[in-house]
C-alpha atoms as a PDB file:
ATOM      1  CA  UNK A   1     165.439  18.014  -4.416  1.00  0.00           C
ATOM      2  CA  UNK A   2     167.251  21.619  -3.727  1.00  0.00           C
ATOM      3  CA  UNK A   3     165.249  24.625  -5.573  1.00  0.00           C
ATOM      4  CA  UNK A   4     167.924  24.983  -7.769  1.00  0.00           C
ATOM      5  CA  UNK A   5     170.142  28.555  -6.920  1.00  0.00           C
ATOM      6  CA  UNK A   6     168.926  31.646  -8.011  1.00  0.00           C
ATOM      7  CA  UNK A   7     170.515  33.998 -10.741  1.00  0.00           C
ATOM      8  CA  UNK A   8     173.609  35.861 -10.333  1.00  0.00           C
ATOM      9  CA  UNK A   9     172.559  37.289  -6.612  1.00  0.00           C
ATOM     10  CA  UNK A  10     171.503  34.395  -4.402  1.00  0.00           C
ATOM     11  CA  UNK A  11     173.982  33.749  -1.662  1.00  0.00           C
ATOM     12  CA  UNK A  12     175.776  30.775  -2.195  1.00  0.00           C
ATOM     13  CA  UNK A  13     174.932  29.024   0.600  1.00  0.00           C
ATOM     14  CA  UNK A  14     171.481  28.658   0.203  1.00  0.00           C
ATOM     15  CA  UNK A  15     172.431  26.257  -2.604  1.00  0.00           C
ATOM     16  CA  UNK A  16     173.317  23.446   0.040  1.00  0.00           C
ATOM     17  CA  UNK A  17     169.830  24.259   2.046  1.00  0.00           C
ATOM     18  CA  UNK A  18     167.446  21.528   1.876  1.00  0.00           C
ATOM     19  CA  UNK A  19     163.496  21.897   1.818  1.00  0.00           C
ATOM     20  CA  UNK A  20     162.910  21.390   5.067  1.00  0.00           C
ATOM     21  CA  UNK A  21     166.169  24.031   6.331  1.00  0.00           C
ATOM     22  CA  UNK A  22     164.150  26.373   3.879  1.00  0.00           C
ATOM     23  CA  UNK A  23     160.466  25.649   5.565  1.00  0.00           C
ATOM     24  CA  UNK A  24     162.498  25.677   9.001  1.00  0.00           C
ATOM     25  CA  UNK A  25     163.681  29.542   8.455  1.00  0.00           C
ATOM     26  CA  UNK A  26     160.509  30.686   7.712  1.00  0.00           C
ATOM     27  CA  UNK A  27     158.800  28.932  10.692  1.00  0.00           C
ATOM     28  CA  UNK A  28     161.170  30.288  12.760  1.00  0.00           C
ATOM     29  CA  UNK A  29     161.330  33.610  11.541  1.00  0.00           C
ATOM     30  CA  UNK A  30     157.004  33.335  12.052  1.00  0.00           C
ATOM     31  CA  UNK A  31     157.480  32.411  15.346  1.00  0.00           C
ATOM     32  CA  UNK A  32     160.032  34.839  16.343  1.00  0.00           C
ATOM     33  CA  UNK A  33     158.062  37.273  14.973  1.00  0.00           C
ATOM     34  CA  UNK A  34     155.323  36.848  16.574  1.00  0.00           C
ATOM     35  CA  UNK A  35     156.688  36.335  20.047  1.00  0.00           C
ATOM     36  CA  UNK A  36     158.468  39.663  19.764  1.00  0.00           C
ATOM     37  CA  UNK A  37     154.700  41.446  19.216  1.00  0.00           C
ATOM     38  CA  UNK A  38     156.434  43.225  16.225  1.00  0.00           C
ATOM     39  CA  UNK A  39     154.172  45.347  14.182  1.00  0.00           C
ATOM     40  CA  UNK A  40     152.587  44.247  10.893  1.00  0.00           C
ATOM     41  CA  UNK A  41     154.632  46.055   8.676  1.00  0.00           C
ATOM     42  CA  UNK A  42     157.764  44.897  10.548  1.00  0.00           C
ATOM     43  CA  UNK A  43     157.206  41.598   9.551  1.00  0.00           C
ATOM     44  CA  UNK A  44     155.616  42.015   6.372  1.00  0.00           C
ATOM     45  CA  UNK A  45     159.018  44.261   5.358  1.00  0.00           C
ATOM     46  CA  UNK A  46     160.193  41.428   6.781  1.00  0.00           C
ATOM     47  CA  UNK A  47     158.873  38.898   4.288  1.00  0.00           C
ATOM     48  CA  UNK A  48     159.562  40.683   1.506  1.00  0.00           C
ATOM     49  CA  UNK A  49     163.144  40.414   2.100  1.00  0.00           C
ATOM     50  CA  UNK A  50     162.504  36.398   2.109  1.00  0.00           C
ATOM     51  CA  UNK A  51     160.261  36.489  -0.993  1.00  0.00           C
ATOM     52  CA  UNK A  52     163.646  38.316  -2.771  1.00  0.00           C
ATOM     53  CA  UNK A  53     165.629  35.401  -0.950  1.00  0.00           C
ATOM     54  CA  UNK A  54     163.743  32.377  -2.681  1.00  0.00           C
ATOM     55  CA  UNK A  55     163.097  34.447  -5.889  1.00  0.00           C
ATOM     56  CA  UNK A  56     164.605  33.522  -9.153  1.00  0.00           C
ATOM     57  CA  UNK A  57     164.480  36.398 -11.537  1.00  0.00           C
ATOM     58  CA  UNK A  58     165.768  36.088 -15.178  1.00  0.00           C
ATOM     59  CA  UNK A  59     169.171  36.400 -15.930  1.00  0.00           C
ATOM     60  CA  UNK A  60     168.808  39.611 -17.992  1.00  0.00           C
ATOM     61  CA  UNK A  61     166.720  40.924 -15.498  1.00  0.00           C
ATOM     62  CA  UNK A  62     169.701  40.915 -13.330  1.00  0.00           C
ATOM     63  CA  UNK A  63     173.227  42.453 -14.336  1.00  0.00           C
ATOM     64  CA  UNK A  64     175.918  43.228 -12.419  1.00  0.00           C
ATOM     65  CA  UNK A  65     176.498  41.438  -9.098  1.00  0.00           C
ATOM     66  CA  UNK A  66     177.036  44.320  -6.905  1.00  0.00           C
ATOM     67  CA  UNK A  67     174.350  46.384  -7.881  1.00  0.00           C
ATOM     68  CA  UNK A  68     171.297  46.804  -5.837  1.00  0.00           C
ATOM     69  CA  UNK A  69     168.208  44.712  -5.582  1.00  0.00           C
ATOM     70  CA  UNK A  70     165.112  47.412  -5.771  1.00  0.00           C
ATOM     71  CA  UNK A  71     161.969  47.379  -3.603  1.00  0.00           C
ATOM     72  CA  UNK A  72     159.579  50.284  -4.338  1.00  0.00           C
ATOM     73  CA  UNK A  73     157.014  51.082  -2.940  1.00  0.00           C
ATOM     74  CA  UNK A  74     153.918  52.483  -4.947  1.00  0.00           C
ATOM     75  CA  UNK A  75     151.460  55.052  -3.464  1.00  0.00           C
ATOM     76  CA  UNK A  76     151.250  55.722  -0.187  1.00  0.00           C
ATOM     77  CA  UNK A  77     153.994  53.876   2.174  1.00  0.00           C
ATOM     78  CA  UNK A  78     152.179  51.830   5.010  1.00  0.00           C
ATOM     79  CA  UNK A  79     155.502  50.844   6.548  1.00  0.00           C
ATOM     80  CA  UNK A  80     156.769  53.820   7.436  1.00  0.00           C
ATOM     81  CA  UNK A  81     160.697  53.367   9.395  1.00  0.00           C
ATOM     82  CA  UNK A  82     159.686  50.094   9.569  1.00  0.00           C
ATOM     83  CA  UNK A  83     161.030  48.698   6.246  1.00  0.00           C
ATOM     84  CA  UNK A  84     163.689  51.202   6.793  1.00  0.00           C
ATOM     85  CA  UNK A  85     164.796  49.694   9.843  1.00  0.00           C
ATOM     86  CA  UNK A  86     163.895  45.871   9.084  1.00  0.00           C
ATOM     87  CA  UNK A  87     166.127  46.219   5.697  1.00  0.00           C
ATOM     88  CA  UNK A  88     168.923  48.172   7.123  1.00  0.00           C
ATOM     89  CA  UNK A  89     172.230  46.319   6.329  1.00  0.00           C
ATOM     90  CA  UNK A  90     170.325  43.373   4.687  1.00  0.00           C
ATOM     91  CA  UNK A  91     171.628  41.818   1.129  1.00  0.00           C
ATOM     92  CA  UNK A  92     170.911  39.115  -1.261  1.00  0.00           C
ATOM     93  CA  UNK A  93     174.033  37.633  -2.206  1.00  0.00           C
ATOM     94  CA  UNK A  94     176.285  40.657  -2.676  1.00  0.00           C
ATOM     95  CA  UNK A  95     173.632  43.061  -3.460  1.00  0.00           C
ATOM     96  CA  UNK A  96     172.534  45.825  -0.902  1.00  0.00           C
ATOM     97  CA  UNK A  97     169.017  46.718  -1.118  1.00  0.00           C
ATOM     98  CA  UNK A  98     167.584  49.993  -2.167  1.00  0.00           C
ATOM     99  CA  UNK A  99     164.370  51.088  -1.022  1.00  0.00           C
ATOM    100  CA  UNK A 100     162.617  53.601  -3.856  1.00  0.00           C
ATOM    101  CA  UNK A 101     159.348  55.088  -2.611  1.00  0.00           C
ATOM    102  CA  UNK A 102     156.880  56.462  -5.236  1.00  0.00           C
ATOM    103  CA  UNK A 103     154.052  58.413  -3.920  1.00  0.00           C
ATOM    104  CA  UNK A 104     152.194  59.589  -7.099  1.00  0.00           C
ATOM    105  CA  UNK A 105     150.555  56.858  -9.548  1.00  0.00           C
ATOM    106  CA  UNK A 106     153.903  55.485 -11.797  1.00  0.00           C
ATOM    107  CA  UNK A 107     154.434  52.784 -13.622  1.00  0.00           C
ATOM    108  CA  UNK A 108     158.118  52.013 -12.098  1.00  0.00           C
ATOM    109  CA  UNK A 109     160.073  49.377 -14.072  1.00  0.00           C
ATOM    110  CA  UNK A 110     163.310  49.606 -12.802  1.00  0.00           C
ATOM    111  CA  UNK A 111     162.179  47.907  -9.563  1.00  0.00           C
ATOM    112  CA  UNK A 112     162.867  44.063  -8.644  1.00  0.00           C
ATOM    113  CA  UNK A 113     160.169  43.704  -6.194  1.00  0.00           C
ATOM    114  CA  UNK A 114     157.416  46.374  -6.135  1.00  0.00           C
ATOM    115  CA  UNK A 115     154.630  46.529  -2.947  1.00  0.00           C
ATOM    116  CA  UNK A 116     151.423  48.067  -4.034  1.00  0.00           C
ATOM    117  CA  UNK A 117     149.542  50.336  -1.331  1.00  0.00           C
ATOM    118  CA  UNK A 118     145.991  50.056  -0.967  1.00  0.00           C
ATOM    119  CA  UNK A 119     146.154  54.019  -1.093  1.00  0.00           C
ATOM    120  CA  UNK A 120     146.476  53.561  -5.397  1.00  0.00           C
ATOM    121  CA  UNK A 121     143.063  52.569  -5.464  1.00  0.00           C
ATOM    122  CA  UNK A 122     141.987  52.191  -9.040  1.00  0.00           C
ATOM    123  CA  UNK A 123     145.471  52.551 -10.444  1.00  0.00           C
ATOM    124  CA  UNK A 124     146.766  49.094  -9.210  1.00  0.00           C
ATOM    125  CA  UNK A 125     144.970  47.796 -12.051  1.00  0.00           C
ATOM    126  CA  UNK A 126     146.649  49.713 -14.127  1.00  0.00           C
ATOM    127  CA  UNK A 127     150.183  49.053 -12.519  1.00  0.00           C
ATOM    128  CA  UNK A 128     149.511  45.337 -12.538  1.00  0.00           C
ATOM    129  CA  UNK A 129     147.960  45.319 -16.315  1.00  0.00           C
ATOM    130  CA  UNK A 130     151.584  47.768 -17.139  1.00  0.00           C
ATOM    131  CA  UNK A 131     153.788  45.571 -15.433  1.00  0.00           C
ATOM    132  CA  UNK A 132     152.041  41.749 -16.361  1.00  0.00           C
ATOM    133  CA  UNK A 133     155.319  40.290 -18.554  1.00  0.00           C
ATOM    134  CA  UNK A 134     157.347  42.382 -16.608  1.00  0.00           C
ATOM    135  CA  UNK A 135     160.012  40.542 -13.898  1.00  0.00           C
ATOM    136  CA  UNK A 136     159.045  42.560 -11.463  1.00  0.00           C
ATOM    137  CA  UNK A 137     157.260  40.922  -8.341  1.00  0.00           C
ATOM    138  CA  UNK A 138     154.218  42.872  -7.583  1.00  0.00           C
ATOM    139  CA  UNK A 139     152.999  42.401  -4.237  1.00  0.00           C
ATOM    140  CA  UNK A 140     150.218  43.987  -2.270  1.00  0.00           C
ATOM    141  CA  UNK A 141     147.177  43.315   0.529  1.00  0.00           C
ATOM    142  CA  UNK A 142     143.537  44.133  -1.535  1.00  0.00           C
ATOM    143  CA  UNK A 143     141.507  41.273  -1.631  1.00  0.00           C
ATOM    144  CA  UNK A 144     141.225  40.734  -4.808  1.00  0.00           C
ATOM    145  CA  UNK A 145     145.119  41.784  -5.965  1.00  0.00           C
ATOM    146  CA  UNK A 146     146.123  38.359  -6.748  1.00  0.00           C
ATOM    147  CA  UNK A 147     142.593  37.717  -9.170  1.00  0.00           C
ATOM    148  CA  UNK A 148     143.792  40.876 -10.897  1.00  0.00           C
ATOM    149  CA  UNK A 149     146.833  39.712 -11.524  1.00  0.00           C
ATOM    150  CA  UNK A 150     149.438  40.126  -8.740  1.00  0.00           C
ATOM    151  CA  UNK A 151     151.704  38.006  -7.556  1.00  0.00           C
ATOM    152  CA  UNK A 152     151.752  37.644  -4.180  1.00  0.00           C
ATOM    153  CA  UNK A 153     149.047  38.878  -1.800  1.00  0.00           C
ATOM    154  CA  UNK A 154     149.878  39.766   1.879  1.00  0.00           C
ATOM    155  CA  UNK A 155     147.480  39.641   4.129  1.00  0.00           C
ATOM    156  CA  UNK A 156     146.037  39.509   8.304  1.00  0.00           C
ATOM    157  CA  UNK A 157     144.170  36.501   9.656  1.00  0.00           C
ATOM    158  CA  UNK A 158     144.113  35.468  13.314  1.00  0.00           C
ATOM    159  CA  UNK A 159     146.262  37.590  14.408  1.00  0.00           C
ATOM    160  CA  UNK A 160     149.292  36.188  11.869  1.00  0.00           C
ATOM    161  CA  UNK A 161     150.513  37.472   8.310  1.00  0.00           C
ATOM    162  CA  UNK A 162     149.994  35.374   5.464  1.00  0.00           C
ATOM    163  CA  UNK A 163     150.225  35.292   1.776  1.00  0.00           C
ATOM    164  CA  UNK A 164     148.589  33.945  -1.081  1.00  0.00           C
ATOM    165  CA  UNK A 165     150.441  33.526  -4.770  1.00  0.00           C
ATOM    166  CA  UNK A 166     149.880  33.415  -8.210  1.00  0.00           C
ATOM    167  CA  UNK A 167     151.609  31.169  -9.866  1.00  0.00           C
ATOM    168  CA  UNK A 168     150.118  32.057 -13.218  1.00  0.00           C
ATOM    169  CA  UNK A 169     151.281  35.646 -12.825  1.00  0.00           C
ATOM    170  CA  UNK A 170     154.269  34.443 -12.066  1.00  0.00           C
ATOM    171  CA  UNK A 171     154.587  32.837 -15.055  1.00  0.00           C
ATOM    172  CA  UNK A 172     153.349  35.799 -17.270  1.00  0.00           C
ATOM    173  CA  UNK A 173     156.173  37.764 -15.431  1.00  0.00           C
ATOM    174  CA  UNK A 174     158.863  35.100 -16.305  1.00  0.00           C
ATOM    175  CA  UNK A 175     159.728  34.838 -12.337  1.00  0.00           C
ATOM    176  CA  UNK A 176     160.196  31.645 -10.269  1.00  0.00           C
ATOM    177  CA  UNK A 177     159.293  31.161  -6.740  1.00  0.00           C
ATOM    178  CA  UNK A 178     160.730  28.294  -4.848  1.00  0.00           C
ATOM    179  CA  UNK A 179     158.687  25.457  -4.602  1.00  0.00           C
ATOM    180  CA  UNK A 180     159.129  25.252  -0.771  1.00  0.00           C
ATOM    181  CA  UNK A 181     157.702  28.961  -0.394  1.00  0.00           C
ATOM    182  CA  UNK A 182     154.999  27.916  -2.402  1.00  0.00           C
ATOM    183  CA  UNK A 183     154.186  24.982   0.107  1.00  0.00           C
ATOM    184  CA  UNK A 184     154.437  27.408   2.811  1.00  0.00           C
ATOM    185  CA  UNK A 185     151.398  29.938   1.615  1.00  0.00           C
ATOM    186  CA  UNK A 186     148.381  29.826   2.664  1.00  0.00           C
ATOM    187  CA  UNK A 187     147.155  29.472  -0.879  1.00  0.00           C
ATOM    188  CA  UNK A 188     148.236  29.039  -4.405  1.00  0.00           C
ATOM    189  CA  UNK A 189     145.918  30.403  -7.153  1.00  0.00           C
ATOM    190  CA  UNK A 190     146.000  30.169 -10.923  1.00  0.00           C
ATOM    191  CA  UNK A 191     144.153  33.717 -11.262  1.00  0.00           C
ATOM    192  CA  UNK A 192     141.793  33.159  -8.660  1.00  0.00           C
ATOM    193  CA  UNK A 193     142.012  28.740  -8.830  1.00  0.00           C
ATOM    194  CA  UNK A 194     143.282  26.837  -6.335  1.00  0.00           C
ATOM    195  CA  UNK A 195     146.079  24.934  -6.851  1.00  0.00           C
ATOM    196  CA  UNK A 196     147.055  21.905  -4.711  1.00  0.00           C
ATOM    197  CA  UNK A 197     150.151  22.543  -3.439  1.00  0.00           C
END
């Protein structure tokens, strides 16, 4: 079966998309990425933009149509232009996407989809703990972000990005992932479990 669409943003087409069309787009997009040598962050601002894709926030989470879908950015930015550049023109359904950058230690809640920099340090504990029923996707690169709650862990190994989820943070959060991104990380976790995907 279809992931069923996503609230008032997805792009109506992807409700006709079968698993395997969804699998197929990331593949390719992996591929493409990685025969073009792009940088890390290229493709990692990259994925984030699918992650918002397959994401199902709740309805009251989302309000009008045409407003914009927020990434910030907490602590210091690793992409630099990158996300910038990656992002530029991109939407989810009708909605443009604003990119909010927040340097100093905040608790941002106006955000859709948040990346936590390493640079926070002891404050993404805090951020994570602040934001746990929150439907705000919290995603970030420390080891152990995804055992402290996170939801979706990016990370380098052999040379290729990939991610690791919580589903149980999810949960918490009130956000749904589709089940054929979940199939497609590297690992699914119940705070630090492994779940058979």
């Amino acid at each position: 079966m279809m992931p069923r669409p996503q609230s008032s943003y997805r792009p109506a087409v992807l409700g006709i998309f079968r698993p395997a069309l969804v699998a197929g787009m990331w593949l390719m997009f992996m591929c493409f990425a990685q025969a073009q040598n792009v940088s890390q962050y290229e493709v990692k601002a990259a994925m984030l933009y699918r992650f918002a894709q397959f994401m199902d926030w709740p309805t009251n989470q989302v309000t009008a149509t045409n407003a914009p879908l927020v990434f910030g950015i907490a602590g210091q930015d690793p992409f630099g232009t990158s996300i910038d550049t990656v992002l530029k023109g991109q939407k989810i359904g009708q909605r443009a996407i604003l990119i909010e950058r927040q340097p100093q230690p905040v608790i941002p809640t106006s955000c859709h989809l948040l990346f936590l920099s390493n640079s926070l340090g002891g404050e993404t504990d805090k951020t994570i703990s602040s934001l746990r029923t929150n439907a705000v996707l919290l995603v970030g690169e420390s080891d152990d972000f995804t055992r402290k709650g996170g939801h979706v862990r990016l990370y380098l190994e052999e040379s290729k990005i990939r991610f690791e989820i919580n589903i149980a943070a999810l949960e918490r959060s009130g956000l749904k992932m589709s089940p054929q991104v979940l199939k497609l990380a590297s690992r699914v976790t119940r705070d630090g479990k492994d779940v058979k995907k």
